[in-house]
Protein backbone atom coordinates (compact mmCIF):
# COMPACT_ATOMS: atom_id res chain seq x y z
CA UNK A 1 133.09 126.32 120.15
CA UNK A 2 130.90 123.29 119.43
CA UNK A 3 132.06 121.08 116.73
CA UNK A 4 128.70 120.21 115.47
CA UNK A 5 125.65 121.96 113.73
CA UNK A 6 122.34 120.73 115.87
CA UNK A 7 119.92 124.10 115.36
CA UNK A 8 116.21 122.21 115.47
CA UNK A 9 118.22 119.26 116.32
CA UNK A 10 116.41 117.16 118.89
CA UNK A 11 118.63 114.77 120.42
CA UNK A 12 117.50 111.34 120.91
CA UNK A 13 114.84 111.80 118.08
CA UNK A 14 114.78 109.32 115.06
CA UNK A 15 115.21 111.81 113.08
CA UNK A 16 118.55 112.28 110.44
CA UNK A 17 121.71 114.19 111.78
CA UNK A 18 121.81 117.43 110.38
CA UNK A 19 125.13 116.97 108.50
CA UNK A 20 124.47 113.44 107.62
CA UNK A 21 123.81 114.23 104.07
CA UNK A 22 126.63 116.22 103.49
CA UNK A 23 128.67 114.21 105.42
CA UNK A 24 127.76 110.69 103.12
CA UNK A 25 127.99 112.76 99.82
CA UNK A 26 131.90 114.24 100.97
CA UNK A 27 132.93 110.87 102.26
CA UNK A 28 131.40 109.24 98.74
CA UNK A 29 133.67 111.61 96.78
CA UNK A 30 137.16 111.28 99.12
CA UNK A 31 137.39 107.38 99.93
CA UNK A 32 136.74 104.61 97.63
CA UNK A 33 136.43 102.53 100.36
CA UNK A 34 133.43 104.87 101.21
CA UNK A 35 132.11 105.43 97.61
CA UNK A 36 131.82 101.28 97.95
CA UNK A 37 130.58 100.85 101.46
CA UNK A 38 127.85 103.99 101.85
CA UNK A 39 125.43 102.96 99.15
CA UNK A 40 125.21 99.31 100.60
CA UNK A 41 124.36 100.31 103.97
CA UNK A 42 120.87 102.06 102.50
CA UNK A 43 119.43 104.89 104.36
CA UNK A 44 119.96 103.57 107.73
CA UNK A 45 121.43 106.50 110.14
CA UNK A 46 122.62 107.21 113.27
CA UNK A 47 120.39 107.86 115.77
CA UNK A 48 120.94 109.48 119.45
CA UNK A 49 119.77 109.24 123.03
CA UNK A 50 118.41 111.91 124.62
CA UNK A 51 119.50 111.55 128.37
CA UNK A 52 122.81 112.27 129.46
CA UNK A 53 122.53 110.50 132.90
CA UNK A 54 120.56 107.27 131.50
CA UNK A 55 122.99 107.22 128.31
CA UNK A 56 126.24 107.20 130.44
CA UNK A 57 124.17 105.00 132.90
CA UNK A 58 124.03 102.49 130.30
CA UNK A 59 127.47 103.01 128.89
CA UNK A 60 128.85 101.65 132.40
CA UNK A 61 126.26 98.64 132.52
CA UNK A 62 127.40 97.70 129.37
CA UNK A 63 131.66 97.40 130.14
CA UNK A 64 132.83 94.21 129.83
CA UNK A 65 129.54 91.87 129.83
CA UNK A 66 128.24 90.99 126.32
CA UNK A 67 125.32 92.57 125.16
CA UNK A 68 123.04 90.08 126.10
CA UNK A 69 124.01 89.88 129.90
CA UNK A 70 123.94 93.75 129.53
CA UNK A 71 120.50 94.36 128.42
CA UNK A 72 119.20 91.68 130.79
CA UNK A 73 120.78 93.41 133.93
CA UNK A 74 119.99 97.26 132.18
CA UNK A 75 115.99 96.01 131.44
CA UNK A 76 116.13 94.66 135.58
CA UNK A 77 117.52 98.09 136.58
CA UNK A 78 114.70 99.97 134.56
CA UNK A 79 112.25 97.82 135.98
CA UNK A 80 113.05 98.86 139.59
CA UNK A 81 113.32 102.30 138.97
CA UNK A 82 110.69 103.46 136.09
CA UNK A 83 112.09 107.14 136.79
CA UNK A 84 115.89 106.57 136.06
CA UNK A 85 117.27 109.99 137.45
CA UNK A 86 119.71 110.89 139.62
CA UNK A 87 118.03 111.43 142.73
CA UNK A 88 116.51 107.81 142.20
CA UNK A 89 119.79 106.07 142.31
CA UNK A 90 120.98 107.41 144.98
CA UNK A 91 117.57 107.14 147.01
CA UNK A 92 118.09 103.16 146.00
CA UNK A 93 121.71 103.18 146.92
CA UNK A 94 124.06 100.08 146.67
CA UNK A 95 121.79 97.48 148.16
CA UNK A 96 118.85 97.86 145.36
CA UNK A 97 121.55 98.62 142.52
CA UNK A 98 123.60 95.10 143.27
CA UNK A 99 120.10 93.04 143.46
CA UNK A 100 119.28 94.29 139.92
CA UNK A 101 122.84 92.33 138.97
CA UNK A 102 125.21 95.14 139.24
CA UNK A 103 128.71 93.92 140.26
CA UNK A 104 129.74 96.21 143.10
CA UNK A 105 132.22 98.14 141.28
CA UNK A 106 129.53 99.02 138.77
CA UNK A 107 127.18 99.46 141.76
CA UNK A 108 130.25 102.11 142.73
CA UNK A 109 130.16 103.45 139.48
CA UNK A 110 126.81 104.43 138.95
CA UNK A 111 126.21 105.88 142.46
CA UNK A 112 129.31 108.54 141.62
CA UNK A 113 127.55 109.09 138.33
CA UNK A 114 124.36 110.03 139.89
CA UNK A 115 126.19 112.26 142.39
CA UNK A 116 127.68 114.16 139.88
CA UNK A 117 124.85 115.07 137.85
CA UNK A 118 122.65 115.95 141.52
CA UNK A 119 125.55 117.71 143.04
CA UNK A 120 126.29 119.28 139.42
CA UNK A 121 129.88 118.54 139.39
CA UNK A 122 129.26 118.39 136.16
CA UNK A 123 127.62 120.83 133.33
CA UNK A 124 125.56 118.53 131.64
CA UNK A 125 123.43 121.50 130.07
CA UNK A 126 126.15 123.01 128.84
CA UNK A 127 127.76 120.02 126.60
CA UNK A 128 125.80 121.29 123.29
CA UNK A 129 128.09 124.56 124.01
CA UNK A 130 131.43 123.02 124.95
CA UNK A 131 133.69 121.14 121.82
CA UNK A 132 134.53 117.38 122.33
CA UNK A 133 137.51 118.03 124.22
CA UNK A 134 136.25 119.53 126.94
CA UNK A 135 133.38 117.29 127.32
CA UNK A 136 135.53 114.55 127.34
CA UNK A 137 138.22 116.11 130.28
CA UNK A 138 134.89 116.59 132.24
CA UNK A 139 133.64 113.01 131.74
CA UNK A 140 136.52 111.18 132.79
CA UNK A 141 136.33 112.53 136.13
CA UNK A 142 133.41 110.52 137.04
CA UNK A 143 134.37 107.27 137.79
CA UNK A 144 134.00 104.10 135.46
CA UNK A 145 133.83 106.53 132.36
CA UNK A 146 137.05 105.75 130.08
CA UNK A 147 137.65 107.80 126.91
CA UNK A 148 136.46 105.95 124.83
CA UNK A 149 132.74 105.86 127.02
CA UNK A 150 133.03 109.80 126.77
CA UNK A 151 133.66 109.26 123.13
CA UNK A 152 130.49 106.99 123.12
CA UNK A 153 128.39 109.70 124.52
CA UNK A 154 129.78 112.42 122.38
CA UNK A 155 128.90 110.54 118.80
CA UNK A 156 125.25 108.84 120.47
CA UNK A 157 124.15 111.42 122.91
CA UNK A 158 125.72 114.67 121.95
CA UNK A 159 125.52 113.60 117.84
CA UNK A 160 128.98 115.34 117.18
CA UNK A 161 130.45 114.27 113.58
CA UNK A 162 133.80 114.02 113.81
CA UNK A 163 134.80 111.32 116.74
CA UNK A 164 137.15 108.94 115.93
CA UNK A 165 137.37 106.19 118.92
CA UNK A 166 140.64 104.99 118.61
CA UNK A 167 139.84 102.63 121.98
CA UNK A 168 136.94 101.34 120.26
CA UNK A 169 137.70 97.59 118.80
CA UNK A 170 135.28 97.74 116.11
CA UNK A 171 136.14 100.66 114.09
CA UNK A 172 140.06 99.20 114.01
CA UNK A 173 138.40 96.05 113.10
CA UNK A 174 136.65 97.69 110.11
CA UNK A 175 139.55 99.92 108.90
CA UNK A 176 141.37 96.56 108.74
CA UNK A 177 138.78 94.38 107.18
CA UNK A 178 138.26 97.26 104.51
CA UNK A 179 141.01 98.85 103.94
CA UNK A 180 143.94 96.26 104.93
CA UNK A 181 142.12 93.11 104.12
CA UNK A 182 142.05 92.01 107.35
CA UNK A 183 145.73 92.71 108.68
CA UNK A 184 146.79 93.99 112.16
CA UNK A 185 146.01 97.86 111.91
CA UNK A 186 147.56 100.13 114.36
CA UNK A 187 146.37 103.56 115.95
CA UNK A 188 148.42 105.47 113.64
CA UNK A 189 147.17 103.22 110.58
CA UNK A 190 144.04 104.05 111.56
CA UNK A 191 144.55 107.89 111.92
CA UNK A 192 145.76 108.07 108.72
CA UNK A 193 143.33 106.15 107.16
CA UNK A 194 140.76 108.79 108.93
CA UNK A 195 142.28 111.97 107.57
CA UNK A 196 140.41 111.63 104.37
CA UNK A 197 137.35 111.18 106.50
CA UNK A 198 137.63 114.79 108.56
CA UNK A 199 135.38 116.41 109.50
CA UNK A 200 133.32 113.72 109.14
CA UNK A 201 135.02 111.02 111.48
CA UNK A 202 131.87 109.99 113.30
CA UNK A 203 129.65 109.05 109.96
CA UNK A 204 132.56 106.83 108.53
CA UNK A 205 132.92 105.27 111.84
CA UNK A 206 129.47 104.37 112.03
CA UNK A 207 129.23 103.02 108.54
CA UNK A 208 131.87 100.78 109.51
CA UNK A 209 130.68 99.16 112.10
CA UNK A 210 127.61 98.88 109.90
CA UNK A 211 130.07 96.49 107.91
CA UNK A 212 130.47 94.49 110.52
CA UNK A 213 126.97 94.31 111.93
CA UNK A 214 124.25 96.00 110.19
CA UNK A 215 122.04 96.16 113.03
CA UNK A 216 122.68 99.77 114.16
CA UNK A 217 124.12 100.42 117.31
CA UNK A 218 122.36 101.58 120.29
């Protein structure tokens, strides 16, 4: 069972989650901290990639580099290979990957990614049919992709509203800025801070990482 409602959904397209709405309106009326935050934000929204392989791609570029080294080495990667696929990374191989600025365990990374998706090891058409769970155990198989990667891809790629990235630095730094004023928060601080947010997880996280950088994410 999928844990999201995407009929006439197109994923990677500009346009509004389907249960974004809802989802704003229900977080509004539960959370104070919400009612506050939502309306300040405006009508920005998330908005998804469309391609598994170049979204998890780009996940594993981006570990551990800030974002500008990231996009610098992602923009010299895209430029050497106009059709990022599968078949194309692995037809480059290690030598082409590392001269685009790819550390060699990245380089390692994204090969094993590409050979999952060509040798389908993995079911990437059937992720809109499998719930978060399961998408996740089949993730971190491939190598380089954490949880909290797998968690990236479900909320961006697969536009499912009710992650909640415990691994992910900004959303504890948001439930502590806005709900602690700014004291250590801890996972289980932050869990029960989320269970007014359910089954909505995914919209408050986004709106608080709004707080702390309203650029959206991408």
């Amino acid at each position: 069972m999928v844990n999201s409602s995407r009929e006439g959904a197109v994923p990677g397209a500009a346009a509004v989650p389907p249960y974004w709405e809802e989802a704003k309106a229900e977080l509004m009326k539960r959370d104070r901290i919400m009612k506050k935050l939502i309306p300040q934000i405006g009508d920005l929204h998330l908005v998804g990639h469309d391609d598994p392989f170049t979204t998890l791609a780009r996940s594993i570029v981006k570990q551990q580099v800030t974002a500008k080294a990231a996009d610098a080495t992602w923009q010299t990667l895209r430029a050497a290979m106009p059709r990022f696929t599968p078949s194309a990374v692995l037809k480059a191989g290690a030598g082409q990957l590392a001269a685009c600025g790819l550390s060699k365990r990245k380089t390692e990374y994204i090969l094993d990614l590409a050979d999952h998706f060509k040798a389908k090891k993995v079911h990437a058409s059937q992720w809109d049919q499998m719930d978060d769970e399961a998408v996740i155990a089949e993730l971190v198989q491939i190598r380089g992709i954490t949880r909290w990667t797998a968690e990236m891809f479900l909320i961006f790629n697969l536009l499912r509203p009710n992650v909640l990235p415990l691994d992910d630095p900004g959303l504890i730094q948001g439930i502590s800025q806005n709900y602690f004023s700014g004291e250590p928060v801890s996972r289980s601080d932050a869990r029960e801070v989320s269970a007014n947010w359910e089954p909505y997880r995914t919209v408050a996280t986004w709106y608080l990482w709004r707080s702390l950088d309203p650029d959206p994410v991408k």
